[in-house]
Each structure stands twice: as structure tokens, then as C-alpha cells.
C-alpha atoms as a PDB file:
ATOM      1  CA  UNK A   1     -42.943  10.575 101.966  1.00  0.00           C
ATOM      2  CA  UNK A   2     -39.719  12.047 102.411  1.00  0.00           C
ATOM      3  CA  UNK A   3     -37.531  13.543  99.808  1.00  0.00           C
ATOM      4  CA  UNK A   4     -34.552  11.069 100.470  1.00  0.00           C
ATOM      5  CA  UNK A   5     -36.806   8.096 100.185  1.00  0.00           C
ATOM      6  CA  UNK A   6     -38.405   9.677  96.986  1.00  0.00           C
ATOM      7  CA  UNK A   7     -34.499  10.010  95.369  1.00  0.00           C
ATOM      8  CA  UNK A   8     -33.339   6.378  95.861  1.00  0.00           C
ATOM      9  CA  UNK A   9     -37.069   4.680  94.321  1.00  0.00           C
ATOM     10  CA  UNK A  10     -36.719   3.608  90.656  1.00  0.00           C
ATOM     11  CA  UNK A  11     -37.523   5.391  87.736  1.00  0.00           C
ATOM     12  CA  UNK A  12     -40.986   3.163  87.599  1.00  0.00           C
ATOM     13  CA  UNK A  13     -41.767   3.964  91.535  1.00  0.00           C
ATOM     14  CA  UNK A  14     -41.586   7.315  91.197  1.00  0.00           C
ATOM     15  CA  UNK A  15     -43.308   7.881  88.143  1.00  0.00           C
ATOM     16  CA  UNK A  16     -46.264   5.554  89.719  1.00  0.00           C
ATOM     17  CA  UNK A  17     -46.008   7.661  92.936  1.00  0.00           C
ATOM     18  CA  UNK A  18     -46.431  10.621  90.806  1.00  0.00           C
ATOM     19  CA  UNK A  19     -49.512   9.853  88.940  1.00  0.00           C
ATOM     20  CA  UNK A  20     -51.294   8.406  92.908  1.00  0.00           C
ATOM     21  CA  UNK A  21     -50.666  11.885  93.904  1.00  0.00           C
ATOM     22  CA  UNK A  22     -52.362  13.517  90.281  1.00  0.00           C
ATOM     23  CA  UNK A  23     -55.592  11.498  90.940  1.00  0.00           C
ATOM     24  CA  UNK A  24     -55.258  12.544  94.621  1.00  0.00           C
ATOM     25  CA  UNK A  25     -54.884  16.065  93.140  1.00  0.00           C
ATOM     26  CA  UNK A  26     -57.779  15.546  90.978  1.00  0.00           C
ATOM     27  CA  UNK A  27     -60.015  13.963  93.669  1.00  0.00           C
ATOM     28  CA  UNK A  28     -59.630  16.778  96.044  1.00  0.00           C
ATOM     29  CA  UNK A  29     -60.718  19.291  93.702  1.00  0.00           C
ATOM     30  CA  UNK A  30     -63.796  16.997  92.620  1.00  0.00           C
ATOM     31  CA  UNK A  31     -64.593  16.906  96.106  1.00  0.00           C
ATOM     32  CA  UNK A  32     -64.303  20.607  96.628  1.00  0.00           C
ATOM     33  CA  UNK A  33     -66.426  21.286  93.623  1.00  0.00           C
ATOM     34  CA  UNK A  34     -69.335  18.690  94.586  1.00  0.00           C
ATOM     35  CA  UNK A  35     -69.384  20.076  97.832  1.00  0.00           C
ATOM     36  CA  UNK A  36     -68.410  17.371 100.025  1.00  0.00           C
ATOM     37  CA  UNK A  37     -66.431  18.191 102.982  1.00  0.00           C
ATOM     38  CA  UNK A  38     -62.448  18.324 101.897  1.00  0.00           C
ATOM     39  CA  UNK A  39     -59.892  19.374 104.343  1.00  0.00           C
ATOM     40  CA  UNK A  40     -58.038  22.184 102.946  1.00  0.00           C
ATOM     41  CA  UNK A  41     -54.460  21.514 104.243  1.00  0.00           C
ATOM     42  CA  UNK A  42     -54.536  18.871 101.781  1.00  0.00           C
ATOM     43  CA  UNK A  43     -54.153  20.597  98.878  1.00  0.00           C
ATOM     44  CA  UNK A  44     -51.137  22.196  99.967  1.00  0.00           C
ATOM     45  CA  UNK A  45     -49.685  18.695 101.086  1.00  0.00           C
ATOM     46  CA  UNK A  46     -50.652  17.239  97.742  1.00  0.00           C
ATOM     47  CA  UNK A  47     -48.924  20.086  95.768  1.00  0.00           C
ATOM     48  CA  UNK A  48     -45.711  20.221  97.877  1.00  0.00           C
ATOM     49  CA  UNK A  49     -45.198  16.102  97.392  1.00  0.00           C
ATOM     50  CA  UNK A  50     -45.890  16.350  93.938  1.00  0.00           C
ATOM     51  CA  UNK A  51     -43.266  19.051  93.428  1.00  0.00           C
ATOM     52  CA  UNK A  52     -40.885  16.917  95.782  1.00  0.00           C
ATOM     53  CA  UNK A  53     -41.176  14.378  93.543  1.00  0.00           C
ATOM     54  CA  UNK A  54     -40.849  16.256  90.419  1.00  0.00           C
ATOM     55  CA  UNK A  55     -37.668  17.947  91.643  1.00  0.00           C
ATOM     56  CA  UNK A  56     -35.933  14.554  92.826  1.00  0.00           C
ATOM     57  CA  UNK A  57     -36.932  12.912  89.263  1.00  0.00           C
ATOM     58  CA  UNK A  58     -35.478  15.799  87.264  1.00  0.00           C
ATOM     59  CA  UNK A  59     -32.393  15.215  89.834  1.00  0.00           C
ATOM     60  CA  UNK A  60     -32.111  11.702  89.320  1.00  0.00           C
ATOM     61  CA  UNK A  61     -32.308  11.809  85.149  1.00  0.00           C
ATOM     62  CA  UNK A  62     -29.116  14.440  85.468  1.00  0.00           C
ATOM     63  CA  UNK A  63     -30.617  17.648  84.326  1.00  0.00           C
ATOM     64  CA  UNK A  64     -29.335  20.823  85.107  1.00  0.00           C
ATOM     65  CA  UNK A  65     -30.808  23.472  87.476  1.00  0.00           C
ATOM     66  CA  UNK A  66     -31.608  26.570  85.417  1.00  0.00           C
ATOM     67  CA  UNK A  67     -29.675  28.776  87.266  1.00  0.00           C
ATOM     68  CA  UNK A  68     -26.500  26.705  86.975  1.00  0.00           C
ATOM     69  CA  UNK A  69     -26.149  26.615  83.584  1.00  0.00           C
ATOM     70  CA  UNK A  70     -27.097  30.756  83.818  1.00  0.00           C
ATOM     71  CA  UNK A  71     -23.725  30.691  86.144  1.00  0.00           C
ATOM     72  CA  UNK A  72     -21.926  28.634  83.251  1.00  0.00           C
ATOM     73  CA  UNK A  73     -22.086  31.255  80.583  1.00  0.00           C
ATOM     74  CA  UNK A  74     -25.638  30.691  79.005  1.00  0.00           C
ATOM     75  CA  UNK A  75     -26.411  33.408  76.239  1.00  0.00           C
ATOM     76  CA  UNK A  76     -28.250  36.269  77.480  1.00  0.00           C
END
């Protein structure tokens, strides 16, 4: 899924989008540990979507990169 379709779902979507890609997650790695064949590109895929998703929630509820509010005059 693509990060502009991620940004205009619902709150609901995306957090039920983000828990289908935990169990996918979680799958993989059972897989990998029972020794069933897994390919391994997945895991990367899984781990960038779920970050792309993370990163256009936190966008969506208004929250502040950290650097920004560094830039802003944060205390040091």
C-alpha cells in the first residue's frame, strides 16, 4: 500500500491495517523459527509498511517531528 493511500484511511483503517501487518510480522518469524520455507524479502517489506503506517498515523493525529520542535527552541 502506498503512503498517500495509507494518510487519507480513517483512524479505524489504519489502526486495523496496522495490527494485519503485526500478525504478518509475527507469522513470518513463526515460520522462520519452525523451519518452513519463508521468503526473506518479506521481512523487510513487512517492517517498511509497518513504519509507513506508523509515520502517516503520528502525521495524521498532529504530532510534531522531533527535530522540529529541536529547531523551535526545545531545552537542551
Amino acid at each position: 500500500m502506498k503512503a498517500s493511500e495509507m494518510r487519507n484511511q480513517p483512524a479505524s483503517a489504519q489502526l486495523a491495517e496496522l495490527l494485519k501487518l503485526r500478525k504478518e510480522q509475527f507469522a513470518l518469524r513463526m515460520q522462520r523459527a519452525t523451519g518452513q520455507p519463508v521468503k526473506p524479502d518479506q521481512f523487510g517489506k513487512v517492517r517498511k509498511n509497518i513504519a509507513r503506517l506508523k509515520t502517516a498515523m503520528r502525521a495524521s493525529a498532529g504530532a510534531q517531528p522531533a527535530v522540529a520542535a529541536k529547531a523551535s527552541g526545545g531545552k537542551r
